[in-house]
N, C-alpha and C. Protein backbone atom coordinates (compact mmCIF):
# COMPACT_ATOMS: atom_id res chain seq x y z
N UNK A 1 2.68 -32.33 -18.45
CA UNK A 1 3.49 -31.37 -17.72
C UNK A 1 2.62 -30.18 -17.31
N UNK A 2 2.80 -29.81 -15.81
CA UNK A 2 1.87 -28.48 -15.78
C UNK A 2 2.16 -27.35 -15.98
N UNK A 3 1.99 -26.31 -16.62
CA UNK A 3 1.43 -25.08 -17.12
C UNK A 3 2.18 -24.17 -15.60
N UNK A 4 3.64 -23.58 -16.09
CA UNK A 4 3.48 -22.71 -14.59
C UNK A 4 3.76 -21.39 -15.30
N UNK A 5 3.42 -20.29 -14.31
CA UNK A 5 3.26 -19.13 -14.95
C UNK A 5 3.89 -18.01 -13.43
N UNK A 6 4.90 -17.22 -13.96
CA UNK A 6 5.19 -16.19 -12.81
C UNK A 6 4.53 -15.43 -12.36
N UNK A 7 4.04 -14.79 -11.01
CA UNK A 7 3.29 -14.03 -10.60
C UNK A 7 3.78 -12.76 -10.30
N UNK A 8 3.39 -11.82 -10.38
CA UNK A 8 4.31 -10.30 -11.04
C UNK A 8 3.81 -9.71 -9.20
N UNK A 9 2.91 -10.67 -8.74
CA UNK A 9 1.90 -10.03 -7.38
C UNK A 9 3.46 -10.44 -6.36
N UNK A 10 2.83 -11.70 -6.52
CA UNK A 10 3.75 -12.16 -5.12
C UNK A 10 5.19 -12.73 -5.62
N UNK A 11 5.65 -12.75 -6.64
CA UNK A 11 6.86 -12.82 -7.13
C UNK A 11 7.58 -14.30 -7.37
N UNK A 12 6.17 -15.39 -6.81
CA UNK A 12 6.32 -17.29 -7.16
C UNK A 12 6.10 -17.37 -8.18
N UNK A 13 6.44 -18.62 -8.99
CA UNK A 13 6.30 -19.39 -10.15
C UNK A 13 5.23 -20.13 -9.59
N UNK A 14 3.93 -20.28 -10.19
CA UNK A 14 2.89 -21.42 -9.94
C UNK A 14 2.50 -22.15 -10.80
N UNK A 15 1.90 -23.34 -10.45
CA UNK A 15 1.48 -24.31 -11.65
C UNK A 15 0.04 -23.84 -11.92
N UNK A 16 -0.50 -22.69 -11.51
CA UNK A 16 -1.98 -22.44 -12.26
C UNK A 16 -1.90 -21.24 -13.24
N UNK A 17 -2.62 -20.89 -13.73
CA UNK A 17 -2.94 -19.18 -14.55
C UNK A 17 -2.96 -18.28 -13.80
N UNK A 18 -3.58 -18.68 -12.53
CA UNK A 18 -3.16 -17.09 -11.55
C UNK A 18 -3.39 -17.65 -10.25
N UNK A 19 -2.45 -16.99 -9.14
CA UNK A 19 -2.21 -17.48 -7.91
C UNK A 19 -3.10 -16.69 -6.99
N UNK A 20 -3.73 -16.75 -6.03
CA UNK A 20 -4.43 -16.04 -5.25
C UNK A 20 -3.96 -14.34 -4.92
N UNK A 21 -2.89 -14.54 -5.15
CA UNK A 21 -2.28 -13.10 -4.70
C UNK A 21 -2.72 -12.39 -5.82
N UNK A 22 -2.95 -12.41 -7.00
CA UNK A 22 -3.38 -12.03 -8.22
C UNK A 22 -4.67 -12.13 -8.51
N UNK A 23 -5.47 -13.52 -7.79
CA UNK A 23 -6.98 -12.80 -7.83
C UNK A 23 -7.53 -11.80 -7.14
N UNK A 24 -6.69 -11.53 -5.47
CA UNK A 24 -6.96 -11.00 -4.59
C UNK A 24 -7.19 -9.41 -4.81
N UNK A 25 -5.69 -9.10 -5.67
CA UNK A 25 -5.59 -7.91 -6.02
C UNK A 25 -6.24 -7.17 -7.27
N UNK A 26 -6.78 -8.20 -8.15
CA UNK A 26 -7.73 -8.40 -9.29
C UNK A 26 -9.33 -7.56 -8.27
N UNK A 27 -9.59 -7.97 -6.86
CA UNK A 27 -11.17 -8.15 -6.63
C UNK A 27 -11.44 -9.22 -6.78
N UNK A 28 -10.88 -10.23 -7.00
CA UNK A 28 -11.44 -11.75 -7.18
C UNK A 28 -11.21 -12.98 -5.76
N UNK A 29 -12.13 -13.38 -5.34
CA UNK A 29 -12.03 -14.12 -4.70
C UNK A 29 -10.71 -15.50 -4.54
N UNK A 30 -9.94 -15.84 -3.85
CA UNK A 30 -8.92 -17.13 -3.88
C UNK A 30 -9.62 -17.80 -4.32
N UNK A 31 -9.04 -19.17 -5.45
CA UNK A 31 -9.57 -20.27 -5.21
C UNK A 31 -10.05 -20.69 -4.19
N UNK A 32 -11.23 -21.47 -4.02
CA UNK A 32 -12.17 -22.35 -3.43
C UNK A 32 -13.13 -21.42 -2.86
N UNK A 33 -13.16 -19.68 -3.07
CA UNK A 33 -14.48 -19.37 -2.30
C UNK A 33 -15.51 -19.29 -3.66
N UNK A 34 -16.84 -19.27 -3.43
CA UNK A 34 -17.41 -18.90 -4.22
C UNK A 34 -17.36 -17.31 -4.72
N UNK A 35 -17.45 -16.95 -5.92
CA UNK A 35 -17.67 -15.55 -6.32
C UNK A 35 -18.73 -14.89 -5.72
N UNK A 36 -19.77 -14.95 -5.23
CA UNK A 36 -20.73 -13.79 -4.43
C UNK A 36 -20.28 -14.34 -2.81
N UNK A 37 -19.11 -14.35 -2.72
CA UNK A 37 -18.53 -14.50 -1.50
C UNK A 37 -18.45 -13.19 -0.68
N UNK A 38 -18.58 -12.40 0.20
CA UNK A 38 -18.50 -11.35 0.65
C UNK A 38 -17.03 -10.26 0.55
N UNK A 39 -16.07 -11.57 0.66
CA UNK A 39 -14.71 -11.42 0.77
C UNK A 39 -14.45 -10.49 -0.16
N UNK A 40 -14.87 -10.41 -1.59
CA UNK A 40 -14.80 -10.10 -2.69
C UNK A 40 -14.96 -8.20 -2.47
N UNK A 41 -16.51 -7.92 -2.40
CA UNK A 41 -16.78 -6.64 -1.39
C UNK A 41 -15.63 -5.98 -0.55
N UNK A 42 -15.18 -6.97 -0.08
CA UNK A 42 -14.46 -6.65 1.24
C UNK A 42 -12.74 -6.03 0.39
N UNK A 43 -12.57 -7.17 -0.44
CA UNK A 43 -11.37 -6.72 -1.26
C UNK A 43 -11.02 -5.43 -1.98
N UNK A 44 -12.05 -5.32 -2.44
CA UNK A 44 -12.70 -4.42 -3.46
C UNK A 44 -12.39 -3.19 -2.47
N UNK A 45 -13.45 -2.47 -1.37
CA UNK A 45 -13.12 -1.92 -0.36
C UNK A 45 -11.38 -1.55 0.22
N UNK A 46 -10.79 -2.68 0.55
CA UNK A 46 -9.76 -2.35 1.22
C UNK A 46 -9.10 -2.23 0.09
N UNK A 47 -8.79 -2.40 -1.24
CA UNK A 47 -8.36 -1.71 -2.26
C UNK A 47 -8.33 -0.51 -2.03
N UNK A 48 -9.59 0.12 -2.34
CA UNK A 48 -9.56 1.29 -2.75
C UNK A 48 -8.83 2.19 -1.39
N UNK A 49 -9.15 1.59 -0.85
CA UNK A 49 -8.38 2.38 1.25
C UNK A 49 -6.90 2.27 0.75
N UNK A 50 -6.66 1.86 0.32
CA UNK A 50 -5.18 1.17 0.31
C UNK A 50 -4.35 2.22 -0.98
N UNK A 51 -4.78 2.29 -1.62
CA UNK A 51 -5.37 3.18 -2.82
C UNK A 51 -4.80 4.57 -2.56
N UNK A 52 -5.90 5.45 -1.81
CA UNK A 52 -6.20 6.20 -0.85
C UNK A 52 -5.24 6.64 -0.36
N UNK A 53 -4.51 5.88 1.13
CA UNK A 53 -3.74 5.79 1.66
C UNK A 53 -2.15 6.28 0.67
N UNK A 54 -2.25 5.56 -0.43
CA UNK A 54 -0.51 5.74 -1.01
C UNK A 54 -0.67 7.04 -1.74
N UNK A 55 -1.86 7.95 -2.03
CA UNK A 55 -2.30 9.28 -2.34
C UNK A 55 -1.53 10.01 -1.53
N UNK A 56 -2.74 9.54 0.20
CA UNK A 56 -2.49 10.80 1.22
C UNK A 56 -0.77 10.79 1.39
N UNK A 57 0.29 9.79 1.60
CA UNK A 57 1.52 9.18 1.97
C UNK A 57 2.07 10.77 0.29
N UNK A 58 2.09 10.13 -0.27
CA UNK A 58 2.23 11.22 -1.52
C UNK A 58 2.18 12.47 -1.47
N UNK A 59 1.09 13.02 -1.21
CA UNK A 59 0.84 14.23 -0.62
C UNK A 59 1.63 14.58 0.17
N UNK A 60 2.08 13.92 1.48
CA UNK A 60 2.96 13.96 2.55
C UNK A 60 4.09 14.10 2.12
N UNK A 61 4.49 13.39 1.54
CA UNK A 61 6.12 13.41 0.68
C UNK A 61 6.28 14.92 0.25
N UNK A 62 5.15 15.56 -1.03
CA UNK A 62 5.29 16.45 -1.67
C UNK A 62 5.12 17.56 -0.50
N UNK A 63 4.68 17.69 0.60
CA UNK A 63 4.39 19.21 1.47
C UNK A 63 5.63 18.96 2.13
N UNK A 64 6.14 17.61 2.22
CA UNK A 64 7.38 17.99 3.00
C UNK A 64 8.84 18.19 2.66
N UNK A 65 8.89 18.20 1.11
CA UNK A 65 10.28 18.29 0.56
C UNK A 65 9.65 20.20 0.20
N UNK A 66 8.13 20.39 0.26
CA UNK A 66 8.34 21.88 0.20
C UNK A 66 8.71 22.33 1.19
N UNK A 67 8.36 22.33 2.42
CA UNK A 67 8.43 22.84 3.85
C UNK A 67 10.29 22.77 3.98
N UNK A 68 10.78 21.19 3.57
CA UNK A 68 12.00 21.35 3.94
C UNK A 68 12.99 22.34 2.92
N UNK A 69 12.54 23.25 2.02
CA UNK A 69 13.03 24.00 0.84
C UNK A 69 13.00 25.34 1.37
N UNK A 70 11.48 25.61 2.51
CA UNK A 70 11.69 27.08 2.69
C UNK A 70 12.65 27.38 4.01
N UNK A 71 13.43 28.55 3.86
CA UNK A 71 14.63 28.95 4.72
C UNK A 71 14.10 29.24 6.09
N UNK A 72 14.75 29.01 6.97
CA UNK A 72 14.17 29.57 8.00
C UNK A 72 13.25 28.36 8.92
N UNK A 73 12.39 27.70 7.91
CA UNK A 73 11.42 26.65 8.35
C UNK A 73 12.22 25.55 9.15
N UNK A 74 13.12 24.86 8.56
CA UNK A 74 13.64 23.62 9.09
C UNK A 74 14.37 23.66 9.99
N UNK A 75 14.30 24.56 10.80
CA UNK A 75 15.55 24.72 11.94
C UNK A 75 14.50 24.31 13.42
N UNK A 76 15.22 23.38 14.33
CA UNK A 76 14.66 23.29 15.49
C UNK A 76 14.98 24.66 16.33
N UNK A 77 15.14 25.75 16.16
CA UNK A 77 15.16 26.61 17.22
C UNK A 77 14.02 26.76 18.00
């Protein structure tokens, strides 16, 4: 019987230990590339952008529930 295990990434039941969506987000290459695959670099990279990104988005959130707090500010006049 095979071995399936839930993936917390992409939210399937698979018959391996970890599904690509979980190496991907690991830095690890999908099954079938080799590990000094470039892809890997590349993952690694758009991680951290990605990363980054849900910071700056954050930031954004927090200046704008201040802005929308001070009087006077939020009015289209």
């Amino acid at each position: 019987m095979a071995h399936k295990v839930y993936c917390p990434v992409c939210g399937i039941v698979h018959e391996k230990t970890a599904c690509p969506s979980q190496r991907i987000a690991a830095g690890e290459p999908p099954y079938g590339y080799p590990d000094s695959s470039p892809m890997k670099e590349s993952v690694k990279e758009l991680t951290l952008a990605v990363r980054e990104l849900a910071l700056q988005i954050e930031l954004l959130r927090e200046e704008l529930k201040r802005f929308m707090k001070e009087p006077g500010k939020n009015s289209t006049d």
